[in-house]
C-alpha atoms as a PDB file:
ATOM      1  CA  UNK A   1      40.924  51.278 124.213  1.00  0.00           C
ATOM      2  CA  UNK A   2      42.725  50.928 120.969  1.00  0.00           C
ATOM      3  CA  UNK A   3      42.406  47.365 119.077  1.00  0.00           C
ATOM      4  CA  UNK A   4      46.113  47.683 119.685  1.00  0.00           C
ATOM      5  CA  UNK A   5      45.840  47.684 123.274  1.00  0.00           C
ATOM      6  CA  UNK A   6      43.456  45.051 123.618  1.00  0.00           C
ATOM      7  CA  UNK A   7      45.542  42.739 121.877  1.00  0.00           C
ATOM      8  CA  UNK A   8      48.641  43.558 124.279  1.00  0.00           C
ATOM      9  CA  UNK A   9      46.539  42.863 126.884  1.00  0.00           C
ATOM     10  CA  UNK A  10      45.905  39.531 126.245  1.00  0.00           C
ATOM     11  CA  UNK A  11      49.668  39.069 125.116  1.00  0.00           C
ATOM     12  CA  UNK A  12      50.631  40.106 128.328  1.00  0.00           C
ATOM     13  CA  UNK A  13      48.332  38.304 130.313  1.00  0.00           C
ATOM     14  CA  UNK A  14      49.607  35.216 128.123  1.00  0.00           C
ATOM     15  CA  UNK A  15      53.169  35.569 128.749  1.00  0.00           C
ATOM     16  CA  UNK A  16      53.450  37.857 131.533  1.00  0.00           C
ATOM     17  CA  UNK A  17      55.672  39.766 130.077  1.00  0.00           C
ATOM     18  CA  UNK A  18      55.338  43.536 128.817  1.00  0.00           C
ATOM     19  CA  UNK A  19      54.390  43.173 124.922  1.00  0.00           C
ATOM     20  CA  UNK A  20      55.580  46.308 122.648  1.00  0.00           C
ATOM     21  CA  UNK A  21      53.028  45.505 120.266  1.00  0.00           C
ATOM     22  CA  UNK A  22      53.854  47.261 116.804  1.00  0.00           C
ATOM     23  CA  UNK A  23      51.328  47.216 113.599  1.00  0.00           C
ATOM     24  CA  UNK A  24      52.099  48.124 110.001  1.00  0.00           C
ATOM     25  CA  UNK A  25      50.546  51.577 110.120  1.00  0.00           C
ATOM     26  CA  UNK A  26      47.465  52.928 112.307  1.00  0.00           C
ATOM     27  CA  UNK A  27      43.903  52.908 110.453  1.00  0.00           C
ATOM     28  CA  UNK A  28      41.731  55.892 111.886  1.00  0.00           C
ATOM     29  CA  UNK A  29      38.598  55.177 114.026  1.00  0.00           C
ATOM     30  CA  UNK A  30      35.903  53.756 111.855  1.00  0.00           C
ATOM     31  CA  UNK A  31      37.918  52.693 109.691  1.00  0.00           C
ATOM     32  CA  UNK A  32      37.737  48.316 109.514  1.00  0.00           C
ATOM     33  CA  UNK A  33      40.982  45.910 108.728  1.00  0.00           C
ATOM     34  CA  UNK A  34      40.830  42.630 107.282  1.00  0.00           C
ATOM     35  CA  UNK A  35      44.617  41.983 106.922  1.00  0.00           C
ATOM     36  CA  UNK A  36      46.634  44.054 109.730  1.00  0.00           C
ATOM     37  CA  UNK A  37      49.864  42.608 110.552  1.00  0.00           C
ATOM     38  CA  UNK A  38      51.702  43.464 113.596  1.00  0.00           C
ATOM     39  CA  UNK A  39      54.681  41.883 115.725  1.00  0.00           C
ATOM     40  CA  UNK A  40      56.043  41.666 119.231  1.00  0.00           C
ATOM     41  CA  UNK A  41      59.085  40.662 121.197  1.00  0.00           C
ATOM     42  CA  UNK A  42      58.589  37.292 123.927  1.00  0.00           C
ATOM     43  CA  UNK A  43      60.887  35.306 125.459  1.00  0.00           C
ATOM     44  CA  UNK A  44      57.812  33.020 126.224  1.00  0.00           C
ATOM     45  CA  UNK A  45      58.192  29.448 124.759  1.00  0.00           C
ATOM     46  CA  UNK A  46      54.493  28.785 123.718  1.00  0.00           C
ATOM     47  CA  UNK A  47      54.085  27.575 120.458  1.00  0.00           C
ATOM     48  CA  UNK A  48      52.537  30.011 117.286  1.00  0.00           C
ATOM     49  CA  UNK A  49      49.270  27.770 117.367  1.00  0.00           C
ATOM     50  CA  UNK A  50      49.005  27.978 120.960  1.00  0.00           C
ATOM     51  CA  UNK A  51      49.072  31.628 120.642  1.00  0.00           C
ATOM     52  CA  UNK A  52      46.608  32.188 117.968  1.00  0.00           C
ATOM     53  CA  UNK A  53      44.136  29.767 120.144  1.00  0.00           C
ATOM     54  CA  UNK A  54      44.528  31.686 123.188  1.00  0.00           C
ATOM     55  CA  UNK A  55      44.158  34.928 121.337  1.00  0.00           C
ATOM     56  CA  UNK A  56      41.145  34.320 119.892  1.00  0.00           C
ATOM     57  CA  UNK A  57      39.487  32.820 123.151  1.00  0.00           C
ATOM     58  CA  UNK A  58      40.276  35.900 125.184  1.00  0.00           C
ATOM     59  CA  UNK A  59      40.197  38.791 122.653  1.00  0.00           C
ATOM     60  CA  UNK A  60      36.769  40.598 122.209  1.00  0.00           C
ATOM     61  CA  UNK A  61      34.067  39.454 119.377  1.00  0.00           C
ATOM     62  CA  UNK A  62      35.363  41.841 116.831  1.00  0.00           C
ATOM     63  CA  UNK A  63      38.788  41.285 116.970  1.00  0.00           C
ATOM     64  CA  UNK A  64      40.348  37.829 115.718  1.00  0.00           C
ATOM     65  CA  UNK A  65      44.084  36.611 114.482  1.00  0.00           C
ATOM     66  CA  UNK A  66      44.039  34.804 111.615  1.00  0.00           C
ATOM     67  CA  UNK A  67      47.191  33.734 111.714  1.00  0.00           C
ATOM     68  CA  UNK A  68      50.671  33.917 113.914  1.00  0.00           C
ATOM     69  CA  UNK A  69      54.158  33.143 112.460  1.00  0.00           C
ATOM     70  CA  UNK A  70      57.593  33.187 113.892  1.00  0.00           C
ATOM     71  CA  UNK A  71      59.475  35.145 112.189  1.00  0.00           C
ATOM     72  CA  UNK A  72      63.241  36.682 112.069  1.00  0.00           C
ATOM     73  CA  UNK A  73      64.673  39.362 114.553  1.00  0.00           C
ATOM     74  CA  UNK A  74      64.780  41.552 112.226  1.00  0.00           C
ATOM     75  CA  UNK A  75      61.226  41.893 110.963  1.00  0.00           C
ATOM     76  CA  UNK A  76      59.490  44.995 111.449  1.00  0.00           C
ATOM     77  CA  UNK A  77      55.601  45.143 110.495  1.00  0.00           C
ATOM     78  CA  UNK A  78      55.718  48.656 109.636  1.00  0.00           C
ATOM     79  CA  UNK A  79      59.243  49.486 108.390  1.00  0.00           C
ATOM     80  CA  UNK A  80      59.419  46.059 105.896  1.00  0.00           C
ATOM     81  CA  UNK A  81      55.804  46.569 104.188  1.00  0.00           C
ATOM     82  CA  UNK A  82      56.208  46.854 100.864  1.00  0.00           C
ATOM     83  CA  UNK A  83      52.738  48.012 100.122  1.00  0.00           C
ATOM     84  CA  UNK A  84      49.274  48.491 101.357  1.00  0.00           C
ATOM     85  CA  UNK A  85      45.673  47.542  99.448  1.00  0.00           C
ATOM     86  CA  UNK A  86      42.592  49.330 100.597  1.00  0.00           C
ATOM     87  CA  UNK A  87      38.807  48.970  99.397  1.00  0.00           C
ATOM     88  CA  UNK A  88      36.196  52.200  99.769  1.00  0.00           C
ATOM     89  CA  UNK A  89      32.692  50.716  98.833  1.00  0.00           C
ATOM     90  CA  UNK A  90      30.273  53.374  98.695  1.00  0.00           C
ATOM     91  CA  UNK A  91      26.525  52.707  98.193  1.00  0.00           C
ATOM     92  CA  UNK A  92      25.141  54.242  95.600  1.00  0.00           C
ATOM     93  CA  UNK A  93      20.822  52.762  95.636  1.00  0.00           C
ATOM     94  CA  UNK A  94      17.906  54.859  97.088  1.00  0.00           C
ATOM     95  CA  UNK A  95      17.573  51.735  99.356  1.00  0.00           C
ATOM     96  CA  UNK A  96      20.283  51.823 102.072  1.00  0.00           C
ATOM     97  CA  UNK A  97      22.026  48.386 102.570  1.00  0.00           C
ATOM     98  CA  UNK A  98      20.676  48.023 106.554  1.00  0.00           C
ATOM     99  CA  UNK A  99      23.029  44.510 106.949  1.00  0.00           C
ATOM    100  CA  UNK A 100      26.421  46.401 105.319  1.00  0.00           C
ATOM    101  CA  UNK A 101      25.911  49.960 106.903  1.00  0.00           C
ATOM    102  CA  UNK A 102      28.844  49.929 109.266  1.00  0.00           C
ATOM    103  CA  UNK A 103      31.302  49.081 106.038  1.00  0.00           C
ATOM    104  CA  UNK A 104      29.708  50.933 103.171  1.00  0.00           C
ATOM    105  CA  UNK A 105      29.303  54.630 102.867  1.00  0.00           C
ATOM    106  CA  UNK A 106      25.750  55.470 102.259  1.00  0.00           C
ATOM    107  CA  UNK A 107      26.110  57.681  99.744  1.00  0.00           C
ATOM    108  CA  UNK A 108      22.554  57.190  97.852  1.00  0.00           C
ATOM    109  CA  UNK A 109      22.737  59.057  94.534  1.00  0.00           C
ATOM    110  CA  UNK A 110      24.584  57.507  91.407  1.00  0.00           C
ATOM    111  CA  UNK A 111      27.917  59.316  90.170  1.00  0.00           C
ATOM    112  CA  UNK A 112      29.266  59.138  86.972  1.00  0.00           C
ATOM    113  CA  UNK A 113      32.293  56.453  86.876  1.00  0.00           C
ATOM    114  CA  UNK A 114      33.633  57.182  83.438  1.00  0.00           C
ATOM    115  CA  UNK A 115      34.839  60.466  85.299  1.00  0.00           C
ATOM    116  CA  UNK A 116      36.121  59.290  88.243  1.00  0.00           C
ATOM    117  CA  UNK A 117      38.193  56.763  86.868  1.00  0.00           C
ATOM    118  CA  UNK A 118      39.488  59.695  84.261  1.00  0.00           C
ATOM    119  CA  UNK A 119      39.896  61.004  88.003  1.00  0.00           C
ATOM    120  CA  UNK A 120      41.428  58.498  89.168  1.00  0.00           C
ATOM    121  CA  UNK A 121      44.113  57.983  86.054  1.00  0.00           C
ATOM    122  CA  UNK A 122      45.550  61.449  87.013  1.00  0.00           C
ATOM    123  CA  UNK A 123      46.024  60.526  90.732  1.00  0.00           C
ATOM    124  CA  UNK A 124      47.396  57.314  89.942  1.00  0.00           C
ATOM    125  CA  UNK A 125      51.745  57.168  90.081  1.00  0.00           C
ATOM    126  CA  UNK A 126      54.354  59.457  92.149  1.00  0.00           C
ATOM    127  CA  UNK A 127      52.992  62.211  93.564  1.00  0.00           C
ATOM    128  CA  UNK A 128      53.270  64.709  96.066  1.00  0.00           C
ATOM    129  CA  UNK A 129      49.588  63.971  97.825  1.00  0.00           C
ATOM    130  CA  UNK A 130      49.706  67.025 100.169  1.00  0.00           C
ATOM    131  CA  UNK A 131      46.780  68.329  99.431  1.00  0.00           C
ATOM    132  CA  UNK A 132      45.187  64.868 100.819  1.00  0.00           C
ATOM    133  CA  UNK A 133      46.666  64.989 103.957  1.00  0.00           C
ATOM    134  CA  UNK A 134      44.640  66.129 107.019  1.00  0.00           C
ATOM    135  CA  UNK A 135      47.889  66.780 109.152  1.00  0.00           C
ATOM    136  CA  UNK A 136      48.156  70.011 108.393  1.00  0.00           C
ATOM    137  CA  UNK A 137      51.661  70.033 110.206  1.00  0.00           C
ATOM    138  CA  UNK A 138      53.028  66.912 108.669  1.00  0.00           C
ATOM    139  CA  UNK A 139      57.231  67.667 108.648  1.00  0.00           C
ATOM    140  CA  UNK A 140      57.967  64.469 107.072  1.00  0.00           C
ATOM    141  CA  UNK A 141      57.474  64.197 102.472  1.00  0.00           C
ATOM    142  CA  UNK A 142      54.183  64.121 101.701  1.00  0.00           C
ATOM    143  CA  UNK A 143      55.629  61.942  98.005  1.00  0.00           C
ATOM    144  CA  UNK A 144      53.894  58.697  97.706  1.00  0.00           C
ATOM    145  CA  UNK A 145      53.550  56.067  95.259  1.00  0.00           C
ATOM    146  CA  UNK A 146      49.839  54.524  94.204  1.00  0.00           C
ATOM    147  CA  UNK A 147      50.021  51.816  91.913  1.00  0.00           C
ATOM    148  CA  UNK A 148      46.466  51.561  90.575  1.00  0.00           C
ATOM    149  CA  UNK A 149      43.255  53.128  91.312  1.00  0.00           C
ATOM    150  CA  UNK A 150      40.553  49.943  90.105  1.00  0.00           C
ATOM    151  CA  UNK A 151      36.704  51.379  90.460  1.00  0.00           C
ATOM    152  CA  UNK A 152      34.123  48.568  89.811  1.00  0.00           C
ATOM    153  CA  UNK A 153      30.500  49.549  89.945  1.00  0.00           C
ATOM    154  CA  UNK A 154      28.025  46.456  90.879  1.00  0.00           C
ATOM    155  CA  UNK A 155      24.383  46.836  91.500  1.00  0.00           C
ATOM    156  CA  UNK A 156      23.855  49.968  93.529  1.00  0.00           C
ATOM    157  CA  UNK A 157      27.453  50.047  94.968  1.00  0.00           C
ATOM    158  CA  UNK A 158      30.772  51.255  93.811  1.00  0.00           C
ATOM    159  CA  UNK A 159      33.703  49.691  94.908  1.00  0.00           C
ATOM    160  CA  UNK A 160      37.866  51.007  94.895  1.00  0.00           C
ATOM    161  CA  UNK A 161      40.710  49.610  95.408  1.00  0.00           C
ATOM    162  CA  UNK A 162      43.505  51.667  96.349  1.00  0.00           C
ATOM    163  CA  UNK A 163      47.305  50.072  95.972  1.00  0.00           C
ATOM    164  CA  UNK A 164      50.002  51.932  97.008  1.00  0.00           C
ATOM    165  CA  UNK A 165      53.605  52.209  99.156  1.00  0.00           C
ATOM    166  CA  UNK A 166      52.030  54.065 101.745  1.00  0.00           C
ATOM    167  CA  UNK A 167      49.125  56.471 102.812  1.00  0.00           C
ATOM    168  CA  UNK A 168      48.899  59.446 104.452  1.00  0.00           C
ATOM    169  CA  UNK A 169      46.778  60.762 107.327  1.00  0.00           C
ATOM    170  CA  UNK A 170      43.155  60.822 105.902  1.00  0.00           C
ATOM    171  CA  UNK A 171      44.289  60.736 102.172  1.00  0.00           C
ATOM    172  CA  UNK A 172      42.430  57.459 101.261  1.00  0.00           C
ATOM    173  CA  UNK A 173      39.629  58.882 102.147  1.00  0.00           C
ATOM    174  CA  UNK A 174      40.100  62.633 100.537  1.00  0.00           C
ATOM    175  CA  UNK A 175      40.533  60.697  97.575  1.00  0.00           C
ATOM    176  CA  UNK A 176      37.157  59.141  98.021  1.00  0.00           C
ATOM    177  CA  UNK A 177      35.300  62.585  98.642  1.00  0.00           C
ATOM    178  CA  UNK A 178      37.525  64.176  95.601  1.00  0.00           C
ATOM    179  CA  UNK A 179      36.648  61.314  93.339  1.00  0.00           C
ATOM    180  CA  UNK A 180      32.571  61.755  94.113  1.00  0.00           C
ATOM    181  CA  UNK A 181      32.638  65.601  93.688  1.00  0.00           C
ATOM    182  CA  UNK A 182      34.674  64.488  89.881  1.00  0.00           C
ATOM    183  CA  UNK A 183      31.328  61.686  89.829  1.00  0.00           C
ATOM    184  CA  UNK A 184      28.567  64.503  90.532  1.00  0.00           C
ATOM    185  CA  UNK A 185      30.560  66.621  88.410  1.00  0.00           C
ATOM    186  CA  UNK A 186      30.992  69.380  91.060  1.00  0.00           C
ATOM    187  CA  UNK A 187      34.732  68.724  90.288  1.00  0.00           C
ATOM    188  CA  UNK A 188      36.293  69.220  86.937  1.00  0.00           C
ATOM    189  CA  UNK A 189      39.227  67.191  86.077  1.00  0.00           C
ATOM    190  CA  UNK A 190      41.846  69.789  85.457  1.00  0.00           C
ATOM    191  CA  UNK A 191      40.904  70.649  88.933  1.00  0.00           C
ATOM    192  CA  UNK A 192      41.814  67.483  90.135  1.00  0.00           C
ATOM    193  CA  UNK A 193      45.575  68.183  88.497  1.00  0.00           C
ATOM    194  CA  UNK A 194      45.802  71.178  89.980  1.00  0.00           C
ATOM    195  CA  UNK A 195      45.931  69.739  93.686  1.00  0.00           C
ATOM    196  CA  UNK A 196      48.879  67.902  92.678  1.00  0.00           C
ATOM    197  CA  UNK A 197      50.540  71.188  92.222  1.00  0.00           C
ATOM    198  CA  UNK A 198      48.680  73.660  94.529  1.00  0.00           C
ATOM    199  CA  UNK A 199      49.287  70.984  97.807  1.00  0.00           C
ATOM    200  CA  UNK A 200      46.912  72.645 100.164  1.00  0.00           C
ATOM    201  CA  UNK A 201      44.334  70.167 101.709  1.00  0.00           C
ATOM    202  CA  UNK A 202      41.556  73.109 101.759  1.00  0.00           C
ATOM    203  CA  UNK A 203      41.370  72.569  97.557  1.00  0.00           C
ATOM    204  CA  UNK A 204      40.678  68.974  98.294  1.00  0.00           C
ATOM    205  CA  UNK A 205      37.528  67.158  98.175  1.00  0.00           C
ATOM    206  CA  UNK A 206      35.697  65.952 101.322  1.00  0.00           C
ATOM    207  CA  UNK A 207      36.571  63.091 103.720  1.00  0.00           C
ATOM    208  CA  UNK A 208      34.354  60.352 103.208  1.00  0.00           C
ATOM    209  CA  UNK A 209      33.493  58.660 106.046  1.00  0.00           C
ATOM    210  CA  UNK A 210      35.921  56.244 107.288  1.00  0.00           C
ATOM    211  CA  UNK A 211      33.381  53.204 108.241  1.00  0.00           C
ATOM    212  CA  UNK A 212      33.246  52.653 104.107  1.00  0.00           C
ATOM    213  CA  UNK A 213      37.079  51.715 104.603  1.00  0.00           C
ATOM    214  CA  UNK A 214      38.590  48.759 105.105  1.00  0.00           C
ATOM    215  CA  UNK A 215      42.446  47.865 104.775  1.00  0.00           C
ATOM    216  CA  UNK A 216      42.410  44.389 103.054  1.00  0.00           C
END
């Protein structure tokens, strides 16, 4: 069951009504969120504390709502977000971080990150990201917007933050997997250029792994 569902669930059970439950975009599997928003429809008269309490009573361990507003009839989670923020940590120390390892990427060898953020500069603005897309049938434009690229290395981790209008299938973490082969210098930088141009996903770096992914 999808974290979606689960919270539907207890919507319904709550108002016994049928909740269309609609987030801001859909994170892959793996992959954590820290500040999803979604909305639904009720004509239920309970109160937005009321709801929050009994969400977080009956939802599962790893799912809470941090917070539940009323808002207009025209909101839409999805179709009014006016950006997203992501953060990749990868773990760069021969000793694997055993408390963090279902948000970190264990990556265990130390990249350069002068280059990557050189890497990172030429990603960075309006772009046709195509070649870091995994749907490989995607009809809609593959043009998206990222407004910064920030890497910050701390002791035995590197951490990015990706900020952007929107993200396509996979692409946060292509990014991730083209930025490390640009680290380990198994990636030049005109190359990285190039797949701006050439827009086929097989140039592209790897997918990182999407537990080291969290939408913030």
């Amino acid at each position: 069951a999808t974290i979606q569902g689960k919270l539907q669930r207890v919507l319904e059970r709550m108002t016994e009504e049928e909740i269309d439950l609609q987030g801001s975009g859909r994170t892959d599997a793996g992959v954590h969120a820290k500040g999803q928003i979604a909305h639904f429809h009720t004509k239920a008269v309970w109160d937005v504390e009321q709801i929050k309490k009994y969400m977080n009573e009956y939802l599962p361990e790893d799912i809470a709502v941090s917070e539940v507003t009323e808002v207009s009839e025209r909101f839409h989670s999805r179709l009014n977000a006016t950006g997203k923020i992501y953060v990749y940590r990868i773990a760069t120390g021969e000793v694997k971080k055993v408390f963090e390892r279902r948000y970190i990427y264990d990556f265990g060898e130390k990249p350069d990150i002068e280059l990557m953020c050189r890497a990172a500069e030429i990603l960075t603005g309006t772009h046709d990201f195509k070649s870091f897309c995994a749907n490989r049938r995607m009809k809609k434009s593959t043009v998206r917007t990222i407004y910064s690229i920030d890497l910050k290395e701390k002791e035995g981790e590197i951490v990015i933050t990706y900020t952007g209008n929107g993200f396509l299938h996979h692409m946060i973490r292509i990014l991730s997997g083209t930025l490390l082969e640009v680290g380990m210098k198994k990636r030049s930088l005109s190359s990285v250029a190039e797949l701006l141009e050439v827009r086929d996903r097989e140039k592209a770096g790897f997918t990182a792994p999407a537990k080291g992914l969290t939408l913030e």
